[in-house]
C-alpha atoms as a PDB file:
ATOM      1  CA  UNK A   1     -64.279  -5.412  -2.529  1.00  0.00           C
ATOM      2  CA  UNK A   2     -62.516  -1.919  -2.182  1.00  0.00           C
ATOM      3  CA  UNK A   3     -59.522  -3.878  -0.576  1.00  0.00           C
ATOM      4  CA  UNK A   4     -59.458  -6.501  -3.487  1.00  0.00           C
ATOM      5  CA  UNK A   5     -59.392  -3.513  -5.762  1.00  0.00           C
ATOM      6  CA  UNK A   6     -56.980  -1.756  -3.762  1.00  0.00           C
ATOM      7  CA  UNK A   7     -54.463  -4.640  -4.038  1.00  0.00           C
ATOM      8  CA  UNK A   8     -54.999  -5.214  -7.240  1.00  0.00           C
ATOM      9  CA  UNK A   9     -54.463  -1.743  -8.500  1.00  0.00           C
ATOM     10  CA  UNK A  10     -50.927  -1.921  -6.294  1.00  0.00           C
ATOM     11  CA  UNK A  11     -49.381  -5.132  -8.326  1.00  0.00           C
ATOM     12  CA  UNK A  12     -50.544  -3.936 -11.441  1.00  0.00           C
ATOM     13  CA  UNK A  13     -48.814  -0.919 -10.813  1.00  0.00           C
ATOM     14  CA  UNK A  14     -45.992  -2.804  -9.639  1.00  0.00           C
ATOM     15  CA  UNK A  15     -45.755  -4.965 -12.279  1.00  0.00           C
ATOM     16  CA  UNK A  16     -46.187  -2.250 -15.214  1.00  0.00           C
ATOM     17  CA  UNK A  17     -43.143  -0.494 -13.829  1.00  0.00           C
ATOM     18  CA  UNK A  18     -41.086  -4.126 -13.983  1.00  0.00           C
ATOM     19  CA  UNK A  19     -41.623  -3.994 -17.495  1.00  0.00           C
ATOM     20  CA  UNK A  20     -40.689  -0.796 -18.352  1.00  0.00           C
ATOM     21  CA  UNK A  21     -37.022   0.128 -19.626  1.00  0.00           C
ATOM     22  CA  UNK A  22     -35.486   2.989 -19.462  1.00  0.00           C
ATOM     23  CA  UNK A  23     -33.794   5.307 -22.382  1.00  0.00           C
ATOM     24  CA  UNK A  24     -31.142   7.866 -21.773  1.00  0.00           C
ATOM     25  CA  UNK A  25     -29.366   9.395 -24.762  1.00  0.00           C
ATOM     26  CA  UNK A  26     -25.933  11.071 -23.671  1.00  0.00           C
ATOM     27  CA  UNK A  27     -23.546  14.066 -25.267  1.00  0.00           C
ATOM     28  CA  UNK A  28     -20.013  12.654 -25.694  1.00  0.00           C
ATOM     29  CA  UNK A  29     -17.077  14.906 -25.055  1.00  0.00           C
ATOM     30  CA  UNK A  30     -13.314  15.139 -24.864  1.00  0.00           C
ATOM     31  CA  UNK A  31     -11.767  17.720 -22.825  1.00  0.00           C
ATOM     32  CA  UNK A  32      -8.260  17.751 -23.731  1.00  0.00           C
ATOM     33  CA  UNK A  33      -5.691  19.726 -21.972  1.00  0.00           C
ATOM     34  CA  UNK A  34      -4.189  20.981 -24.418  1.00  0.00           C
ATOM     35  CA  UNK A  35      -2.188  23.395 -22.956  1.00  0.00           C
ATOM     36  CA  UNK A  36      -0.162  20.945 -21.480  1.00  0.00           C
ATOM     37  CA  UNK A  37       0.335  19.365 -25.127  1.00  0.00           C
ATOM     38  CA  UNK A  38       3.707  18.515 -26.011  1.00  0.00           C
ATOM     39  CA  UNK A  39       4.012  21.257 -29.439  1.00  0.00           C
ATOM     40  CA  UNK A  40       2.154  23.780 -30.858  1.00  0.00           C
ATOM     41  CA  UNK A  41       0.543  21.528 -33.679  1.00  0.00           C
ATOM     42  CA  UNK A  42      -0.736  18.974 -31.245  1.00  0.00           C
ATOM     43  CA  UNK A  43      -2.169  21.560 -28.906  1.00  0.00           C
ATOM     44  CA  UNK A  44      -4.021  23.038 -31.957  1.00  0.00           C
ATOM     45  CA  UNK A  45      -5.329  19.379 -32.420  1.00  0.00           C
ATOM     46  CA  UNK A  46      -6.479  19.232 -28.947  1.00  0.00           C
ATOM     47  CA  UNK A  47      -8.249  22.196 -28.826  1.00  0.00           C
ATOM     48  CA  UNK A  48      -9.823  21.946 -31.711  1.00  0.00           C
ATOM     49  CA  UNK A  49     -11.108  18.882 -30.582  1.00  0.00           C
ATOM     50  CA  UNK A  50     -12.301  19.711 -27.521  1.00  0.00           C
ATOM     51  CA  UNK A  51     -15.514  21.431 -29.376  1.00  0.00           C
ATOM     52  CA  UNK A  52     -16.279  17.704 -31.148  1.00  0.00           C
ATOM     53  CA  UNK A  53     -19.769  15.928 -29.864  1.00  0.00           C
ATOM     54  CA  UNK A  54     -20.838  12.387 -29.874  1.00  0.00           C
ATOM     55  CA  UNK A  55     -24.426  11.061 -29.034  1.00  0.00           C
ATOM     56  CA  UNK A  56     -25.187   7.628 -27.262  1.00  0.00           C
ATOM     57  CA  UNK A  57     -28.024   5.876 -26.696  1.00  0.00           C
ATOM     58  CA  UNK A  58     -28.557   3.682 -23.734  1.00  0.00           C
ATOM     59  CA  UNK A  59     -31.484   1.311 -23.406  1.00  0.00           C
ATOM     60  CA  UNK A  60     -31.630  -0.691 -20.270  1.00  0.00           C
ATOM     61  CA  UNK A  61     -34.027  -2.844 -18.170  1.00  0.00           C
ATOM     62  CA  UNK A  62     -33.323  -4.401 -14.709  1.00  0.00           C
ATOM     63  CA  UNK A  63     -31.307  -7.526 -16.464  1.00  0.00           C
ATOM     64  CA  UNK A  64     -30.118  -6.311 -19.737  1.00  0.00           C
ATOM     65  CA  UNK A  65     -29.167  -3.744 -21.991  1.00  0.00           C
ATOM     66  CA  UNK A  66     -27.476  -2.147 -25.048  1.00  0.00           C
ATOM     67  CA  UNK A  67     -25.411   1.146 -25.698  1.00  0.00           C
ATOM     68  CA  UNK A  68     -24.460   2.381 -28.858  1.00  0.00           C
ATOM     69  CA  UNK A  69     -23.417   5.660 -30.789  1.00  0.00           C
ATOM     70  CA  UNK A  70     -26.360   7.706 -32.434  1.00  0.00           C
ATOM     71  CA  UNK A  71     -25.784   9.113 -35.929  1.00  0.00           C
ATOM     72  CA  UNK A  72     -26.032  12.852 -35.372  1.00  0.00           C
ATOM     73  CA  UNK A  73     -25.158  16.336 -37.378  1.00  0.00           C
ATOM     74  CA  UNK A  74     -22.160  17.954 -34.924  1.00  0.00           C
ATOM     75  CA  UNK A  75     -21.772  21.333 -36.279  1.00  0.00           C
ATOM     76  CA  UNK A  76     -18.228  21.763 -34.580  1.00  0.00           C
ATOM     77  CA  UNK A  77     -17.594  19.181 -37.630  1.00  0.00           C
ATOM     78  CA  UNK A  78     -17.637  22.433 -40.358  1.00  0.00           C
ATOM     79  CA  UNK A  79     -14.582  23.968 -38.365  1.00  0.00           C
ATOM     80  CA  UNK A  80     -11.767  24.005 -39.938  1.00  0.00           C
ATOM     81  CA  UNK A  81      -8.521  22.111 -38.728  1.00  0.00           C
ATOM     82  CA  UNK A  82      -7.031  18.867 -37.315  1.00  0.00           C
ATOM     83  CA  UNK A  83      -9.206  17.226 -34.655  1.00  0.00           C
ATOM     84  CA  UNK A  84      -9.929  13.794 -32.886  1.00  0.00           C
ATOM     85  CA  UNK A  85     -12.617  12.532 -30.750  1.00  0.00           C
ATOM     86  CA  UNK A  86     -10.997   9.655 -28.650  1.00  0.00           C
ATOM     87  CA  UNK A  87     -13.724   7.265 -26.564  1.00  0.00           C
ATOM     88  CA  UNK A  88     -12.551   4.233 -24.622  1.00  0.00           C
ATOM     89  CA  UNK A  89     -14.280   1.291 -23.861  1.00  0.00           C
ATOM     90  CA  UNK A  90     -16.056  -1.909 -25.916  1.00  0.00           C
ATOM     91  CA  UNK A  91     -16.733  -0.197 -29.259  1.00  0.00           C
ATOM     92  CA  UNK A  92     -19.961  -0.892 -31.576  1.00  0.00           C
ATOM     93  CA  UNK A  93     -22.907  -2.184 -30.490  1.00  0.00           C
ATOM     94  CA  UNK A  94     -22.666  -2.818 -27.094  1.00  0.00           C
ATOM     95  CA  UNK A  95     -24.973  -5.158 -25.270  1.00  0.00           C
ATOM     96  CA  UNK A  96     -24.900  -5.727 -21.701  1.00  0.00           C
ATOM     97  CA  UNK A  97     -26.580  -8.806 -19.678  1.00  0.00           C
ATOM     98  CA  UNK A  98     -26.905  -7.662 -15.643  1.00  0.00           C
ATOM     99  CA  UNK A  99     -28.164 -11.353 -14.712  1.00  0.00           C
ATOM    100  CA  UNK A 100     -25.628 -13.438 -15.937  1.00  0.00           C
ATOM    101  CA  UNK A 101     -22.481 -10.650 -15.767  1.00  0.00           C
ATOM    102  CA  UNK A 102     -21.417 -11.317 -19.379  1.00  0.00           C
ATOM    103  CA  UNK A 103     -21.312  -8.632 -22.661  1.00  0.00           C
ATOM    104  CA  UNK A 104     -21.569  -8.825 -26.230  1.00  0.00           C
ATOM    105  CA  UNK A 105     -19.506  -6.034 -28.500  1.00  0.00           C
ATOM    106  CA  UNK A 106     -20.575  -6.587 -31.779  1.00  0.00           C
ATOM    107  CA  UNK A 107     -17.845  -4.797 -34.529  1.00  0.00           C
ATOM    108  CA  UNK A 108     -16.437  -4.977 -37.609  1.00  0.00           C
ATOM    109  CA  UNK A 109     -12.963  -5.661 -38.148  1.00  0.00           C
ATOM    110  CA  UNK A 110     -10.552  -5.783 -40.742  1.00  0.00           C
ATOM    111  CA  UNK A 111     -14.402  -6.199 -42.762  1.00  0.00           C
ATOM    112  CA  UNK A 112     -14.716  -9.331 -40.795  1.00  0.00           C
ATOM    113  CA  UNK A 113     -18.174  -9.177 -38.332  1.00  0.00           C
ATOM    114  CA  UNK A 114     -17.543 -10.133 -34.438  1.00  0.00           C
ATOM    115  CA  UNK A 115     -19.055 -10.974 -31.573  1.00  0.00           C
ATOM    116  CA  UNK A 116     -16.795  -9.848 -28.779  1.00  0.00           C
ATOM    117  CA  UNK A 117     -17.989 -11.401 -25.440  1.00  0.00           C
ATOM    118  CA  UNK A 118     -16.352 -10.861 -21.775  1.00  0.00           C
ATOM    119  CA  UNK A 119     -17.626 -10.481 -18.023  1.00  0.00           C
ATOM    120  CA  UNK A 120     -18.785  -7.309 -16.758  1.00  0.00           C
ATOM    121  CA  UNK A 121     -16.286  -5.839 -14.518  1.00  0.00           C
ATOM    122  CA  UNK A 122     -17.267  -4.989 -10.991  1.00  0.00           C
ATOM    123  CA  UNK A 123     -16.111  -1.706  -9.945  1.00  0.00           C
ATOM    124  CA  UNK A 124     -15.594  -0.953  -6.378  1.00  0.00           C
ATOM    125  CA  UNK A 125     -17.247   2.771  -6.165  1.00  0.00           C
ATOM    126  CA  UNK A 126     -16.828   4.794  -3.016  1.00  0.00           C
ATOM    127  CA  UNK A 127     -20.168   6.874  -2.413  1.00  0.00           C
ATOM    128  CA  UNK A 128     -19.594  10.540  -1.395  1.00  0.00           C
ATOM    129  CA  UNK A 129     -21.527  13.239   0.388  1.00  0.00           C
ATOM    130  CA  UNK A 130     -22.052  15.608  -2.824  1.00  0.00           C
ATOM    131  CA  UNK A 131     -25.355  15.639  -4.553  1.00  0.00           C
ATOM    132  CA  UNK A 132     -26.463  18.068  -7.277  1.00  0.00           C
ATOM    133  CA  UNK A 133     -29.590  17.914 -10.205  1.00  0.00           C
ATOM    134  CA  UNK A 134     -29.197  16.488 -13.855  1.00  0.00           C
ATOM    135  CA  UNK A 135     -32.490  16.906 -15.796  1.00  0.00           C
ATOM    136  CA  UNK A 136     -34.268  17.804 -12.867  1.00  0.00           C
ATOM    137  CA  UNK A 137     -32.841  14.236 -11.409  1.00  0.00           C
ATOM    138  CA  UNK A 138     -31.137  14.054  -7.706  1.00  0.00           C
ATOM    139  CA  UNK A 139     -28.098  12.240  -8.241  1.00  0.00           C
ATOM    140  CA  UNK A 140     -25.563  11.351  -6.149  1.00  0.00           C
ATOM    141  CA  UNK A 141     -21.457  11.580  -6.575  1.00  0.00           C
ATOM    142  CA  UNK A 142     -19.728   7.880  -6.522  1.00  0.00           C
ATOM    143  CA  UNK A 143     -16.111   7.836  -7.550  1.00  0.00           C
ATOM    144  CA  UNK A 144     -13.796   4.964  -8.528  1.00  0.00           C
ATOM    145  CA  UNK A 145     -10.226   4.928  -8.868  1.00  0.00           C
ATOM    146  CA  UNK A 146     -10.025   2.326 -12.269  1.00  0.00           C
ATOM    147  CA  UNK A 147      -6.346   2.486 -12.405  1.00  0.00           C
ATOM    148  CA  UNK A 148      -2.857   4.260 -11.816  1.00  0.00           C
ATOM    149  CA  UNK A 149      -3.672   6.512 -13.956  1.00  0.00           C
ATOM    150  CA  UNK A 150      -7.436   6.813 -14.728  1.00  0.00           C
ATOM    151  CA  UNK A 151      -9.690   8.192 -12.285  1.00  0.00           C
ATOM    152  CA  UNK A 152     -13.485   7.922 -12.876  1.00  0.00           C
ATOM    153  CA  UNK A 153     -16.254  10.114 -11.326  1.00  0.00           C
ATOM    154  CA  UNK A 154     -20.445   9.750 -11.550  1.00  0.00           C
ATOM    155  CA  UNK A 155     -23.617  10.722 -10.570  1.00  0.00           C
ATOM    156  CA  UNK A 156     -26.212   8.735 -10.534  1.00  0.00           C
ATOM    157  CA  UNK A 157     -29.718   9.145  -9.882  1.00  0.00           C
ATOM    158  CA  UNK A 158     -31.519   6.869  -7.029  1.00  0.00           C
ATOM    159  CA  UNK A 159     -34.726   7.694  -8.181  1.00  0.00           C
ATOM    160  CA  UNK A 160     -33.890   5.544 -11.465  1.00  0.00           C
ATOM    161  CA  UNK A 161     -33.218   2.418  -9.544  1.00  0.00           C
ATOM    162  CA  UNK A 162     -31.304   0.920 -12.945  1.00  0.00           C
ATOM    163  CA  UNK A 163     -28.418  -0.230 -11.988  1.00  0.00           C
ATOM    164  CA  UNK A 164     -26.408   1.331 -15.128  1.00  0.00           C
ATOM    165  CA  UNK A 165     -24.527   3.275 -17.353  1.00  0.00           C
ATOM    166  CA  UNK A 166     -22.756   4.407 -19.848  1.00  0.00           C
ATOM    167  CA  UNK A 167     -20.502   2.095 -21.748  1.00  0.00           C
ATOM    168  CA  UNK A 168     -19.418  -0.675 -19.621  1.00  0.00           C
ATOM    169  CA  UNK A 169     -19.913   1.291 -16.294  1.00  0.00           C
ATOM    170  CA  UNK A 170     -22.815   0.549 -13.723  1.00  0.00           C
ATOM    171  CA  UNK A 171     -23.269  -1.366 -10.361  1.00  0.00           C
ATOM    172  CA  UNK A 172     -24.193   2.256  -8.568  1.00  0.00           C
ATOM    173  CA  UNK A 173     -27.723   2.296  -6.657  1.00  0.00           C
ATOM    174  CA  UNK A 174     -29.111   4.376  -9.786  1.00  0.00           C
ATOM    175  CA  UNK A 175     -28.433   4.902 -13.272  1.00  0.00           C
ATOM    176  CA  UNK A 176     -25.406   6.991 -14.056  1.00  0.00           C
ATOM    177  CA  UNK A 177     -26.411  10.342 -15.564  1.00  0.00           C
ATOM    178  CA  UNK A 178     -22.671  11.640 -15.955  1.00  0.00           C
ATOM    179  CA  UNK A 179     -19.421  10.222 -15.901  1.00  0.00           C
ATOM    180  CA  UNK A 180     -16.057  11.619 -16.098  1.00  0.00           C
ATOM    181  CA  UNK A 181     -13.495   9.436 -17.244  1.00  0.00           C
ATOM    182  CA  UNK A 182      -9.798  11.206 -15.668  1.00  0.00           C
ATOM    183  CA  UNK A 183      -6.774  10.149 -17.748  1.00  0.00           C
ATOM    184  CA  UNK A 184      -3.538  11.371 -17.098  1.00  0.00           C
ATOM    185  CA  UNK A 185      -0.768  11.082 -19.982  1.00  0.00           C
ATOM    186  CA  UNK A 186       2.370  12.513 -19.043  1.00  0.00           C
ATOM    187  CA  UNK A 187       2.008  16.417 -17.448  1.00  0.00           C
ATOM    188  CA  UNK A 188      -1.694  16.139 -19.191  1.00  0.00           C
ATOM    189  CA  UNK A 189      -5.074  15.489 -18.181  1.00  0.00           C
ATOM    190  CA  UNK A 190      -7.592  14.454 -20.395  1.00  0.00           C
ATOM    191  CA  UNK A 191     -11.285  13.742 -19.732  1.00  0.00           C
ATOM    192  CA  UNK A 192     -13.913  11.715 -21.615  1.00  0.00           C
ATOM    193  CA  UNK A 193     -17.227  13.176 -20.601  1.00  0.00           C
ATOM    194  CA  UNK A 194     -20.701  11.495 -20.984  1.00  0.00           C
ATOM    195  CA  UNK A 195     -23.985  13.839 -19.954  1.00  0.00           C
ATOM    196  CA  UNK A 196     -27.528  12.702 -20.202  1.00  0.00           C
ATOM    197  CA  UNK A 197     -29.088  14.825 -22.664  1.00  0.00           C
ATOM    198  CA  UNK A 198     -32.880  13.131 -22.203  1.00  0.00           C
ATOM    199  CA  UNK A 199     -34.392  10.137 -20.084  1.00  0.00           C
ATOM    200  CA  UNK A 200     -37.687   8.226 -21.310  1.00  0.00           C
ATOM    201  CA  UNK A 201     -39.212   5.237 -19.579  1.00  0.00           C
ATOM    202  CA  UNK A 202     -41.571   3.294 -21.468  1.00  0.00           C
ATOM    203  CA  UNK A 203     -42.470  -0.468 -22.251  1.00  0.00           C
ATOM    204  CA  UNK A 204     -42.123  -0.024 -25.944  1.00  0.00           C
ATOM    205  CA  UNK A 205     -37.873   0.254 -25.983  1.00  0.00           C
ATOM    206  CA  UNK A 206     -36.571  -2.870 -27.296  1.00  0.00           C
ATOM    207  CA  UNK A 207     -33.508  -4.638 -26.120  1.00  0.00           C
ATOM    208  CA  UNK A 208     -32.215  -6.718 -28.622  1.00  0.00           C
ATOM    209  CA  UNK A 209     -29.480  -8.925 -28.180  1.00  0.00           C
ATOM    210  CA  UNK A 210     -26.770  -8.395 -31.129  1.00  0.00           C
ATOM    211  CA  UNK A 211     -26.518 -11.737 -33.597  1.00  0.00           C
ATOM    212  CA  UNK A 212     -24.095 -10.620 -36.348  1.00  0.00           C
ATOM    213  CA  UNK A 213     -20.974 -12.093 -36.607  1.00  0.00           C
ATOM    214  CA  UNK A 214     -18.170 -14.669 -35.122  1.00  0.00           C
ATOM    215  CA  UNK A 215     -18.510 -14.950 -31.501  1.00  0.00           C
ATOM    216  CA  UNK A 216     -14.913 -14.602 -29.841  1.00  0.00           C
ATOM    217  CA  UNK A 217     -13.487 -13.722 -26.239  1.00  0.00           C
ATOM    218  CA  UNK A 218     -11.877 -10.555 -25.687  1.00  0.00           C
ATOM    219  CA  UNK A 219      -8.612 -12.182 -24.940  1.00  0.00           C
ATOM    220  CA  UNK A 220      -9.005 -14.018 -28.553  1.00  0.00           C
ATOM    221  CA  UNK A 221      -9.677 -10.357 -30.092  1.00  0.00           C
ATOM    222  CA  UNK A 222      -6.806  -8.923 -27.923  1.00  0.00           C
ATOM    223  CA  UNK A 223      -4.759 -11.484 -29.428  1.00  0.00           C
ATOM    224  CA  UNK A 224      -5.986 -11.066 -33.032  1.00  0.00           C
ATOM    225  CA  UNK A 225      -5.210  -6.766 -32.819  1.00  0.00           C
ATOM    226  CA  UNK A 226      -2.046  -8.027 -31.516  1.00  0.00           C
ATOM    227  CA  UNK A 227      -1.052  -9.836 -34.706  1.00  0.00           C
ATOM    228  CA  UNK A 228      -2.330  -7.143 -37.237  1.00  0.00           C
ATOM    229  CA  UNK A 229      -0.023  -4.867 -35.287  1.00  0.00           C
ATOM    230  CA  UNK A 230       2.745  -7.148 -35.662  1.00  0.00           C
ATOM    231  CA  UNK A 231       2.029  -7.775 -39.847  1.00  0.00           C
ATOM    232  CA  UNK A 232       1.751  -3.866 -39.732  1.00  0.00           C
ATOM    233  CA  UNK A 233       4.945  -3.154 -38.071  1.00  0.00           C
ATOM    234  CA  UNK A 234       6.527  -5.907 -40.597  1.00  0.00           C
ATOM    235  CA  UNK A 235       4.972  -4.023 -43.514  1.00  0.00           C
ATOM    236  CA  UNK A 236       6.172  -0.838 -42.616  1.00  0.00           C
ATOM    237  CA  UNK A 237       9.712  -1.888 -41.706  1.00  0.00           C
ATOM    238  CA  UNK A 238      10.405  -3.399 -44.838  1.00  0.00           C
ATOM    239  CA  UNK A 239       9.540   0.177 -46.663  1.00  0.00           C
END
C-alpha cells in the first residue's frame, strides 16, 4: 500500500507540474549610444530616450504561448524633450505555438485587423561558460550571432525547463530571463534590453490563441507595408 501511495503521489506530482505555465513579466529598454549620434539634436533624442521603460508579459507552457506589451505608468514619460522607444520583432499580440513551429501576430493596420502568421525561426545559440543569478534564478549565458550586424546575448534559467522567451526568441534549455539585442548602425551601438522583472508558475494563466482579424503570411504583410510605402512616397513627391 505505501508503495501504491508512493507512486501515486510521484505522477500526480508529475502531472500537476505538466499543467502548469509559467508567467514572466519583463522591463523593456533602449540603450542608445548616443554619443556616437550623428548631431547634437539626435544625441539629445537618444539620451533622452535611453531613460524610457516598456513592460511585457510572457505566458508560456511547454507547447504554446503569447507575449505582449503591458499598459504601465513610466514616469521617465513626464521628462521633458524628444524621445523614442524603438523594439524589434512581431508587434501586437504575439502568440507562439512550440509544437507545430508556427506564430500568430495579431495587429492593426492602416485600421484594418490582421492575423500575421510565419514559422518560428530556429536560432543556432552557442552555450558559454558564464553563469550569474536573475531573481534568485541560475541562468546560463547563450549567445547568437542573428546577423551582420545584430548580435544577440541571453541567459536563461535551466531550472525553468520552458523552452522560451521574449518576443520571438527561445529554443535555449531554459526560459530566457534577459536578452540583449546588439545593433550596430554606422559608428553606433544600440541595444534593446529585456529583464525579467517577476516569474509566477501556476495552472490558472491562460493561453489564448488570438482570433481577431484577416489571417495573412508575413511575406503577404511584407508585401502590403511595401505598397503603402510606395503610395506614401507618391503622395509626398507630388507635394
Amino acid at each position: 500500500m505505501k508503495k501504491y501511495f508512493t507512486l501515486f503521489f510521484c505522477l500526480t506530482f508529475y502531472v500537476m507540474n505538466a499543467q502548469e505555465n509559467l508567467k514572466i513579466e519583463y522591463e523593456f529598454r533602449n540603450e542608445f549610444d548616443y554619443q556616437n549620434a550623428s548631431d547634437a539634436k539626435s544625441r539629445d533624442m537618444y539620451k533622452n530616450s535611453n531613460d524610457n521603460r516598456l513592460y511585457f508579459e510572457l505566458i508560456t507552457s511547454n507547447d504554446e504561448s503569447t507575449f505582449n506589451k503591458i499598459d504601465r505608468v513610466d514616469n521617465s514619460q513626464n521628462k521633458s524633450g524628444m524621445s523614442i522607444s524603438f523594439v524589434s520583432g512581431p508587434g501586437g499580440f504575439f502568440y507562439k505555438n512550440l509544437k507545430d513551429n508556427n506564430s500568430l501576430s495579431e495587429i492593426n493596420f492602416n485600421g484594418k485587423n490582421l492575423l500575421i502568421s510565419d514559422s518560428i525561426p530556429q536560432y543556432k545559440w552557442i552555450l558559454k561558460k558564464e553563469n550569474s543569478k536573475i531573481l534568485g534564478f541560475d541562468v546560463k549565458k547563450a549567445i547568437l550571432q542573428e546577423s551582420e550586424n545584430t548580435f544577440v546575448e541571453a541567459w536563461y534559467a535551466p531550472k525553468l525547463n520552458y523552452k522560451n522567451g521574449p518576443t520571438n526568441y527561445g529554443g535555449l534549455p531554459g526560459v530566457i530571463l534577459k536578452i540583449i539585442l546588439n545593433n550596430k548602425e554606422g559608428n553606433q551601438l544600440n541595444k534593446q534590453i529585456y529583464v525579467a522583472t517577476k516569474v509566477e508558475v501556476s495552472d490558472k494563466f491562460k493561453i489564448n490563441k488570438p482570433t481577431k482579424g484577416k489571417q495573412i503570411s508575413q511575406a503577404d504583410f511584407e508585401e502590403m507595408v511595401e505598397e503603402e510605402n510606395r503610395k506614401f512616397n507618391e503622395m509626398f513627391l507630388q507635394k
